[in-house]
PDB file of N, CA and C in Angstrom:
ATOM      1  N   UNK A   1       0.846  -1.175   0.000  1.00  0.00           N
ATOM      2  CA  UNK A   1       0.000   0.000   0.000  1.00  0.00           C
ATOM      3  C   UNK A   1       0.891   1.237   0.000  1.00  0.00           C
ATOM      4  N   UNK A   2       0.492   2.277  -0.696  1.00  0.00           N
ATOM      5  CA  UNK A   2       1.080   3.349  -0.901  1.00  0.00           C
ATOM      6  C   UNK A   2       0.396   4.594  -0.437  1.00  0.00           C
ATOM      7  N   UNK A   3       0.796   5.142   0.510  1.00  0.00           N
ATOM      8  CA  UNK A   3       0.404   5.814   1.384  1.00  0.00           C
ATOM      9  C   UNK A   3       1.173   7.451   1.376  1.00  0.00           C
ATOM     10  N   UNK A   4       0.433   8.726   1.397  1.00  0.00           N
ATOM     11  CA  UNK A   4       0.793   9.680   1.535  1.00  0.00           C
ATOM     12  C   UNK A   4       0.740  10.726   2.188  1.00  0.00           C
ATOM     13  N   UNK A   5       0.988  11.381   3.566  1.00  0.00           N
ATOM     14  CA  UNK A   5       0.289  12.161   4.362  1.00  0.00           C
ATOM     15  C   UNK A   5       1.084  13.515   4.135  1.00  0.00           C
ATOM     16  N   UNK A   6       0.373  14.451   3.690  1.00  0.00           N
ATOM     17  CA  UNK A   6       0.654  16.094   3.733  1.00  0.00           C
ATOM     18  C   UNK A   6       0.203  16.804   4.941  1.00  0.00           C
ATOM     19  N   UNK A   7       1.316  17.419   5.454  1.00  0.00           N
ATOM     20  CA  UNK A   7       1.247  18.173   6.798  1.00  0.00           C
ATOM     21  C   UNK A   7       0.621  19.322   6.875  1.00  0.00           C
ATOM     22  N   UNK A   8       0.183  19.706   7.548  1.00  0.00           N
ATOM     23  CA  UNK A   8      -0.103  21.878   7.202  1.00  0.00           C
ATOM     24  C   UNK A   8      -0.066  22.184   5.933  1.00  0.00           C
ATOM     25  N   UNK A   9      -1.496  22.066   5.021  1.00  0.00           N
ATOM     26  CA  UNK A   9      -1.581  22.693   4.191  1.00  0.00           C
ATOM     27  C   UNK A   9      -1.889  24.458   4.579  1.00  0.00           C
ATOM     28  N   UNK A  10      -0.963  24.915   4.196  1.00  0.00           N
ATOM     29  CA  UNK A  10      -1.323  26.437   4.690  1.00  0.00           C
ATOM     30  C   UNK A  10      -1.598  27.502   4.016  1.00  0.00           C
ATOM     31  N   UNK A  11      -2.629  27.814   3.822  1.00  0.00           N
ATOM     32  CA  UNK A  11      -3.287  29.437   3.263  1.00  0.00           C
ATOM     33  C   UNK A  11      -3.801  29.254   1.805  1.00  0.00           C
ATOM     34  N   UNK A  12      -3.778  30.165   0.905  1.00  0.00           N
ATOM     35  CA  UNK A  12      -4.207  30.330  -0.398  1.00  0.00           C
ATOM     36  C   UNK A  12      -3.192  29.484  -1.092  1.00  0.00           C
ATOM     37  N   UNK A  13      -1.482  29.274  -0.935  1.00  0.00           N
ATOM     38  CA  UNK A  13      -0.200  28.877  -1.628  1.00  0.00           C
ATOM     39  C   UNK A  13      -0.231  27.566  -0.939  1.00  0.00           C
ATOM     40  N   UNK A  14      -0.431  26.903   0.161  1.00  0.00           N
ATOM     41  CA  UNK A  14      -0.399  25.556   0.400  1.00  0.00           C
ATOM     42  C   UNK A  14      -1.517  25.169  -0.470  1.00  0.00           C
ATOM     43  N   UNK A  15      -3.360  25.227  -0.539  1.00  0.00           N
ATOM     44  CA  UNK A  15      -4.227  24.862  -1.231  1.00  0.00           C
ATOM     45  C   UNK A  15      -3.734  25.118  -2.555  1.00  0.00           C
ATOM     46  N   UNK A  16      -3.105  25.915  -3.155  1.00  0.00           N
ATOM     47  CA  UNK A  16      -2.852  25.986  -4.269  1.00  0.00           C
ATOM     48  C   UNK A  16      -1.772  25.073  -5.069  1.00  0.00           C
ATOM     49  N   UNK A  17      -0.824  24.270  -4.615  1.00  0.00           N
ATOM     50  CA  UNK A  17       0.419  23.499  -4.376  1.00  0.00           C
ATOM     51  C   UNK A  17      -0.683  22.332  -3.954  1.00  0.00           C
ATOM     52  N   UNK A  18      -1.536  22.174  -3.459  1.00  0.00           N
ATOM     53  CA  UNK A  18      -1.489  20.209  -2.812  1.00  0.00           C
ATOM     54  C   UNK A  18      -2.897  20.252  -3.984  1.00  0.00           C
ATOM     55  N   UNK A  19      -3.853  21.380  -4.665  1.00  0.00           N
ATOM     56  CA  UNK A  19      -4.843  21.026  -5.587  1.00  0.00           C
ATOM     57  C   UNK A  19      -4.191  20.918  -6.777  1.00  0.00           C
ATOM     58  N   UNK A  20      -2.963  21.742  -7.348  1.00  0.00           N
ATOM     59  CA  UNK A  20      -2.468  21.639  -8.851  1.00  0.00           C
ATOM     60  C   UNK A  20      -1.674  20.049  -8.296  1.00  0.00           C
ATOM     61  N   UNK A  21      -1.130  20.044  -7.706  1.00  0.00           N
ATOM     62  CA  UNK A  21       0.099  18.803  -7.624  1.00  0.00           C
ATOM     63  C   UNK A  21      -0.853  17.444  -7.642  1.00  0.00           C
ATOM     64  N   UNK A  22      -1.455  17.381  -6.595  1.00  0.00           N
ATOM     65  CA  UNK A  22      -1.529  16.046  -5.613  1.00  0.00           C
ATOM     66  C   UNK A  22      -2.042  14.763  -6.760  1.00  0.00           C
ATOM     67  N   UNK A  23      -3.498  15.678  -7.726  1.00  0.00           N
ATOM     68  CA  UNK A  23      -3.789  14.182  -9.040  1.00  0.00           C
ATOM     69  C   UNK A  23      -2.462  13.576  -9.986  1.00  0.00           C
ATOM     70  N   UNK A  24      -1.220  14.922 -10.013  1.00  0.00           N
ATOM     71  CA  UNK A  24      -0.049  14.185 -10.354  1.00  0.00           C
ATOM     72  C   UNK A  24       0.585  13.245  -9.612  1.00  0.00           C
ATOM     73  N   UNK A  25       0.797  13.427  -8.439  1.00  0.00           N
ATOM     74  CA  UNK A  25       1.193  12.793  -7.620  1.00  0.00           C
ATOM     75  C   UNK A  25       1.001  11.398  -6.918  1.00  0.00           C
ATOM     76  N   UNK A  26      -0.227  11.460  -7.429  1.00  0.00           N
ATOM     77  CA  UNK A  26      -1.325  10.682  -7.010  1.00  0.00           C
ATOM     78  C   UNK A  26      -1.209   9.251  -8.044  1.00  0.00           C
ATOM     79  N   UNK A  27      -1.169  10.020  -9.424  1.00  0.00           N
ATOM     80  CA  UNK A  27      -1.021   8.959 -10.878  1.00  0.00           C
ATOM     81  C   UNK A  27       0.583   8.763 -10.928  1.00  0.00           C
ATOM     82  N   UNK A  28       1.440   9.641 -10.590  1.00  0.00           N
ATOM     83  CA  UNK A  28       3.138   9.153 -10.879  1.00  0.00           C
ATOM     84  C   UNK A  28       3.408   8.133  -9.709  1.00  0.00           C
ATOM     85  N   UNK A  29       2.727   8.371  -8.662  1.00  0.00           N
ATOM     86  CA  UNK A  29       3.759   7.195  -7.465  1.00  0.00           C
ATOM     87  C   UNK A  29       2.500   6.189  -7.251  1.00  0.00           C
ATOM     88  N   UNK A  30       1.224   6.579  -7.969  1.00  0.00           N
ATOM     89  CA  UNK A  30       0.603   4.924  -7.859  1.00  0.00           C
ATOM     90  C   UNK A  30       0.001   4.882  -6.498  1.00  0.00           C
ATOM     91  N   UNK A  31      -0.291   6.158  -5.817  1.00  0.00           N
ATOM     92  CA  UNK A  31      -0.980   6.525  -4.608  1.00  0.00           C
ATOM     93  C   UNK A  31      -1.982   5.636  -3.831  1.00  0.00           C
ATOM     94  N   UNK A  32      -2.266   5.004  -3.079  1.00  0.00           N
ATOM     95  CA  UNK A  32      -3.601   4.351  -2.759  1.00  0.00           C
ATOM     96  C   UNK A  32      -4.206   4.776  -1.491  1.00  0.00           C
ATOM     97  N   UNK A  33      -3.686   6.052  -1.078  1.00  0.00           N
ATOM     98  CA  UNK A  33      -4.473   6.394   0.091  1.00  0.00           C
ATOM     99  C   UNK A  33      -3.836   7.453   0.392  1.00  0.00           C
ATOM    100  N   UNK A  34      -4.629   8.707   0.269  1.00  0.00           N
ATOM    101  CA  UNK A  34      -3.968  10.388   0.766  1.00  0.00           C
ATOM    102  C   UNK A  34      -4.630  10.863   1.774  1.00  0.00           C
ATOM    103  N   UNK A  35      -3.844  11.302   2.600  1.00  0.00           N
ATOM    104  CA  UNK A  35      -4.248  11.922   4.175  1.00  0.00           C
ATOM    105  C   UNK A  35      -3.245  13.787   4.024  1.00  0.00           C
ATOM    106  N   UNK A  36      -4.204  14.257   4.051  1.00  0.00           N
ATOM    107  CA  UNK A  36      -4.151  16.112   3.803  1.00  0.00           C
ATOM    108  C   UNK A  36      -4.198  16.442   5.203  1.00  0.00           C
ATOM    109  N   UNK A  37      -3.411  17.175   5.665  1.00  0.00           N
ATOM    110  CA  UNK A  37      -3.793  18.160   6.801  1.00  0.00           C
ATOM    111  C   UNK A  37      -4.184  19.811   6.664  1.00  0.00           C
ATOM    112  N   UNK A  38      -5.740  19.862   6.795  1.00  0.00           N
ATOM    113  CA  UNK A  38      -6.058  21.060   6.560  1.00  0.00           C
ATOM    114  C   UNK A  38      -6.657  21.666   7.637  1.00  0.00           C
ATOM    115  N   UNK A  39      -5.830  21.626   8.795  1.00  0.00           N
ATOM    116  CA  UNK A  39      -6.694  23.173   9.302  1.00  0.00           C
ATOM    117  C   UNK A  39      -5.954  24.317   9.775  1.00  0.00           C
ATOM    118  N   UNK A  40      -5.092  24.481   8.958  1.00  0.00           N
ATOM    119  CA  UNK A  40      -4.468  25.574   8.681  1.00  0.00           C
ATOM    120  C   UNK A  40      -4.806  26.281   6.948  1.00  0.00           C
ATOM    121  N   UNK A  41      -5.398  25.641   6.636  1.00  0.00           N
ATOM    122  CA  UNK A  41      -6.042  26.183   5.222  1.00  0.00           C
ATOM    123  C   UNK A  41      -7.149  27.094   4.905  1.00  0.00           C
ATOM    124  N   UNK A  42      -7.583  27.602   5.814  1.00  0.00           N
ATOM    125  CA  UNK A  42      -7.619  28.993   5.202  1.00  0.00           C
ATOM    126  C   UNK A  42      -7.362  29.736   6.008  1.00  0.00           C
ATOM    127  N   UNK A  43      -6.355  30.394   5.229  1.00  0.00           N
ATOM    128  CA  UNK A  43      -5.753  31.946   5.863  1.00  0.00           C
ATOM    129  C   UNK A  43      -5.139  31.215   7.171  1.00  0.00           C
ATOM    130  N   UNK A  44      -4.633  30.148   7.768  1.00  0.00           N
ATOM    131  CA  UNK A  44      -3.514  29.916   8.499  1.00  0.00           C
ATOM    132  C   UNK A  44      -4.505  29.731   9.592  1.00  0.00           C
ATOM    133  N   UNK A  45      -6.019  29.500   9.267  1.00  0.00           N
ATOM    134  CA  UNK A  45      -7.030  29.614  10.945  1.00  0.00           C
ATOM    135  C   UNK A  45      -8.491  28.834  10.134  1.00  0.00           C
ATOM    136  N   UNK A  46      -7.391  27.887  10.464  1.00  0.00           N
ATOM    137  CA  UNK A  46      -9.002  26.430  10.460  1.00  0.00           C
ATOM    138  C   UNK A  46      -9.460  26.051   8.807  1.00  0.00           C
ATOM    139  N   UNK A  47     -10.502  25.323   8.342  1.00  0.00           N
ATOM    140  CA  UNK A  47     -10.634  25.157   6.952  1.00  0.00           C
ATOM    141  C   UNK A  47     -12.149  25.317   6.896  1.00  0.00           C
ATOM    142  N   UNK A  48     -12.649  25.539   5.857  1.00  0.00           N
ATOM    143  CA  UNK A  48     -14.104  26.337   5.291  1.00  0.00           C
ATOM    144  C   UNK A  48     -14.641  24.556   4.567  1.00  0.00           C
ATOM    145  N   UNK A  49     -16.151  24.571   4.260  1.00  0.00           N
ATOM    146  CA  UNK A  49     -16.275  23.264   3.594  1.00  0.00           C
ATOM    147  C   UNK A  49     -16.047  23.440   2.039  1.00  0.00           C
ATOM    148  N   UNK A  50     -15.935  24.870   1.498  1.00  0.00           N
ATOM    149  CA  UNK A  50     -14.872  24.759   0.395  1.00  0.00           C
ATOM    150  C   UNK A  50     -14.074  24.054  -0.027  1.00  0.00           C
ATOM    151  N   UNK A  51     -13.266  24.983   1.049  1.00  0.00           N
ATOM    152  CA  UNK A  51     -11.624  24.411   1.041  1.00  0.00           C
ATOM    153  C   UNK A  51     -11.859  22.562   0.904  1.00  0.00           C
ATOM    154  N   UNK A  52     -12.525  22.247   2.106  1.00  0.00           N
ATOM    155  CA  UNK A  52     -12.247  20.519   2.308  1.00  0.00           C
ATOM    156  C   UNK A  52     -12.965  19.804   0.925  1.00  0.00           C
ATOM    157  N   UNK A  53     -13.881  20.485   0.326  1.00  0.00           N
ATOM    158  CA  UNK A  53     -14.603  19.918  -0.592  1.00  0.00           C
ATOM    159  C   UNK A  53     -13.347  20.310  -1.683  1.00  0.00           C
ATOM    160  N   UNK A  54     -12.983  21.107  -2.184  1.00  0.00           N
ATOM    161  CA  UNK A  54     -11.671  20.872  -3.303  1.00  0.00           C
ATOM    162  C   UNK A  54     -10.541  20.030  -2.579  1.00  0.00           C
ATOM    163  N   UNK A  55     -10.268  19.815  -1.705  1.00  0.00           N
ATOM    164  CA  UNK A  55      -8.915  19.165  -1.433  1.00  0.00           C
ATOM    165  C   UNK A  55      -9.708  17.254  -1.453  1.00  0.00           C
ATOM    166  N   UNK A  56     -10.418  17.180  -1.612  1.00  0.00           N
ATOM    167  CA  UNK A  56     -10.847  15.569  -1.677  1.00  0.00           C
ATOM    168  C   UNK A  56     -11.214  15.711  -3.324  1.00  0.00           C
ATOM    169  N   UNK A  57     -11.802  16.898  -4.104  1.00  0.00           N
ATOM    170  CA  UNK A  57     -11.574  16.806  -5.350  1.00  0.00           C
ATOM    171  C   UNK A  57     -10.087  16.114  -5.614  1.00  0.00           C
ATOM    172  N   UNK A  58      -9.685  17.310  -5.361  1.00  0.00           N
ATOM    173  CA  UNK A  58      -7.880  16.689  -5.679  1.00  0.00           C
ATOM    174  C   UNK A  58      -7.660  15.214  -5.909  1.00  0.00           C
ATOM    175  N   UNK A  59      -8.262  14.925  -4.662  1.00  0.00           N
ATOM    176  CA  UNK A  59      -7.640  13.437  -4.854  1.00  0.00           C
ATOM    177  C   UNK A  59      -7.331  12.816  -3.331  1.00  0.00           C
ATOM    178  N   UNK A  60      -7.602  13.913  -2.230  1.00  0.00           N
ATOM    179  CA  UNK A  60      -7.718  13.558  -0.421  1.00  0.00           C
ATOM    180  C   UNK A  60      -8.547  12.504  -0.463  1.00  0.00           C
ATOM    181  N   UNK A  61      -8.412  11.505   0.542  1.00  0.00           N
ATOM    182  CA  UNK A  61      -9.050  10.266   1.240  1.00  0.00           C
ATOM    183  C   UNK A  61      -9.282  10.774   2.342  1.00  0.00           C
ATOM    184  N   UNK A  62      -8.784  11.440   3.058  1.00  0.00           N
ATOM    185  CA  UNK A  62      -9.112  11.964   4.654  1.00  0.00           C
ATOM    186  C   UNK A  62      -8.561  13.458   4.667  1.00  0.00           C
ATOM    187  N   UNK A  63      -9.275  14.329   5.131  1.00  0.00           N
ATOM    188  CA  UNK A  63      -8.451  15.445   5.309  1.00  0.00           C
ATOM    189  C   UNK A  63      -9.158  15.684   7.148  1.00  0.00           C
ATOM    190  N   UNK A  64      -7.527  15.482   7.565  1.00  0.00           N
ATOM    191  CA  UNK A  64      -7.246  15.484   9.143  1.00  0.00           C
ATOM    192  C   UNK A  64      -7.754  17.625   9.578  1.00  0.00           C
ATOM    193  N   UNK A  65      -7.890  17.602  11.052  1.00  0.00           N
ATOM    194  CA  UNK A  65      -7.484  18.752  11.497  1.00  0.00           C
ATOM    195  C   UNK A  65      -6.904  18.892  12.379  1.00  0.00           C
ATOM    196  N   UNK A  66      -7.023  20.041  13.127  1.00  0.00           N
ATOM    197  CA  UNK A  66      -6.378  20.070  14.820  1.00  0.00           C
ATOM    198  C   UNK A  66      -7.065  21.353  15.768  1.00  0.00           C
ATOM    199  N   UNK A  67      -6.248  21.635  16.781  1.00  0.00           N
ATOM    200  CA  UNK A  67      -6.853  23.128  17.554  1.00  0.00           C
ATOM    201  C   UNK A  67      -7.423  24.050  16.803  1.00  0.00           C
ATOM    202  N   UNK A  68      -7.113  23.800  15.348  1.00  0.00           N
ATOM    203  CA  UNK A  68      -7.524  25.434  14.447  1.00  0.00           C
ATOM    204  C   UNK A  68      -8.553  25.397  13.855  1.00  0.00           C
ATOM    205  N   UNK A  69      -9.276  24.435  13.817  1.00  0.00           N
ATOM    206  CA  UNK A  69     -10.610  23.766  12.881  1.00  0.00           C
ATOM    207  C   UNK A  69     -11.360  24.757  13.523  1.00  0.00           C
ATOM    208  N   UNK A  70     -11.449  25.584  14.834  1.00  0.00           N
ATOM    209  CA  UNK A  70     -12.781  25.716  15.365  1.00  0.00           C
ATOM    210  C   UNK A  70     -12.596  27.363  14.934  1.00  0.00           C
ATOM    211  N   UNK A  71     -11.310  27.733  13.765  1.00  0.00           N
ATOM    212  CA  UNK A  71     -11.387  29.655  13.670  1.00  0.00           C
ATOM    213  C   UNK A  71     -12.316  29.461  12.669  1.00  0.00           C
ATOM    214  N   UNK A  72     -12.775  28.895  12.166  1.00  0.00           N
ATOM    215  CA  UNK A  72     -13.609  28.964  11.128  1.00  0.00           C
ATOM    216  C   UNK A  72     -14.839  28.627  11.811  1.00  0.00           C
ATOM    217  N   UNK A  73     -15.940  29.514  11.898  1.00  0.00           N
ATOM    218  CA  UNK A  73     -17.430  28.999  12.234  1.00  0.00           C
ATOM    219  C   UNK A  73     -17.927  28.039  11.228  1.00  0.00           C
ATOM    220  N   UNK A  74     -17.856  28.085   9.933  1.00  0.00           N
ATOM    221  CA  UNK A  74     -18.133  27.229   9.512  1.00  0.00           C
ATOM    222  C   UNK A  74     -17.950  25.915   9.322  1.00  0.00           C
ATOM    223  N   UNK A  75     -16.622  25.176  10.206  1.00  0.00           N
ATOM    224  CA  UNK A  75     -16.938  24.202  10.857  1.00  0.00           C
ATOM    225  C   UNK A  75     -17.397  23.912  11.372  1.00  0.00           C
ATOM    226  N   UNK A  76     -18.104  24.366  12.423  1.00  0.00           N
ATOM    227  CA  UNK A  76     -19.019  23.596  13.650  1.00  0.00           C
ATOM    228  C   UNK A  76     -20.491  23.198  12.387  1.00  0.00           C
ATOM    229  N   UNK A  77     -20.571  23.868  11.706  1.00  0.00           N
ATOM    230  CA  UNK A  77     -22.098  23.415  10.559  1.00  0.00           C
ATOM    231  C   UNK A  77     -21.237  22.099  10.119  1.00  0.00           C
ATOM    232  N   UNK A  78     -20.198  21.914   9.192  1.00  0.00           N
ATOM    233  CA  UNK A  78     -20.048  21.473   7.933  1.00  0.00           C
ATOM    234  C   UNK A  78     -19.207  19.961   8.995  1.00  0.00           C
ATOM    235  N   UNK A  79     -18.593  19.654   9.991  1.00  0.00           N
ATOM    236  CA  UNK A  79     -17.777  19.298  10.752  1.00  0.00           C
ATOM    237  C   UNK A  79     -18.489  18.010  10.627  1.00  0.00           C
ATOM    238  N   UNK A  80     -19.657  18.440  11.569  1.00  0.00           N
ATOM    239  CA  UNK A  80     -20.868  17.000  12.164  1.00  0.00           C
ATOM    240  C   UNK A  80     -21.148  16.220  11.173  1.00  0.00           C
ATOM    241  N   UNK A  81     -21.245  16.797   9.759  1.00  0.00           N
ATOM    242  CA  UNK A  81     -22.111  16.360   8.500  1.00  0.00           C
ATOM    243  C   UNK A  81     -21.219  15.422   7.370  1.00  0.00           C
ATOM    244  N   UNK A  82     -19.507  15.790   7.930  1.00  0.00           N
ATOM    245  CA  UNK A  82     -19.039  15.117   7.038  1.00  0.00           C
ATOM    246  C   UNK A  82     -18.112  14.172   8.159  1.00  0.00           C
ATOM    247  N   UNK A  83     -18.440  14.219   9.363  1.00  0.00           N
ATOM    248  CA  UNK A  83     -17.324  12.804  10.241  1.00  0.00           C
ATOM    249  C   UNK A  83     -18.121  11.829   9.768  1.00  0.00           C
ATOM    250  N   UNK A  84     -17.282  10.859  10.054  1.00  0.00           N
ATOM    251  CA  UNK A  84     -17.137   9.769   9.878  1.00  0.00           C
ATOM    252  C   UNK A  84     -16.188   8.364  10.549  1.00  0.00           C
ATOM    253  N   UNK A  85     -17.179   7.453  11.261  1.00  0.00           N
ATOM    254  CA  UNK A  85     -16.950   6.502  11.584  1.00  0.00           C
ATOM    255  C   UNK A  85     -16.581   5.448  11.696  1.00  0.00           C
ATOM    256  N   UNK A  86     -15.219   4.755  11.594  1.00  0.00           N
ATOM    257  CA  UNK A  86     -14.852   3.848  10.919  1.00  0.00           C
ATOM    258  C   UNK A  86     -15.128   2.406  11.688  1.00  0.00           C
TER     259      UNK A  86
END
């Protein structure tokens, strides 16, 4: 299994770098499972359901967070609706 985890995607230039790259990345090393860290993605304070909805376009399997998920109000809406239980 081929496994890939990206750390702190950060701001407008991290989302911009892991959405142009990652479907390359994804098809050159034969990828079978991507783990994104976004909650530093937008603007360096938490992630929007935008943001998380293009970064699984890309080509994310999980996009992780941390302490910063909660600068964005619009996590606490979008948060509940997309966890998931394994």
């Amino acid at each position: 299994m081929r496994l890939l985890f990206l750390g702190d995607m950060v701001g407008k230039t991290g989302r911009t770098a892991v959405w142009e790259q990652l479907p390359g990345l994804i098809s050159d090393f034969r990828l079978d499972f991507v783990i994104v860290n976004g909650e530093n993605a937008a603007g360096g304070f938490g992630i929007t359901e935008e943001i998380f909805r293009e970064t699984l376009a890309a080509g994310a399997d999980v996009v992780t967070t941390g302490n910063h998920v909660w600068d964005q109000r619009d996590a606490l809406i979008f948060a509940p609706r997309w966890s998931q239980t394994w």
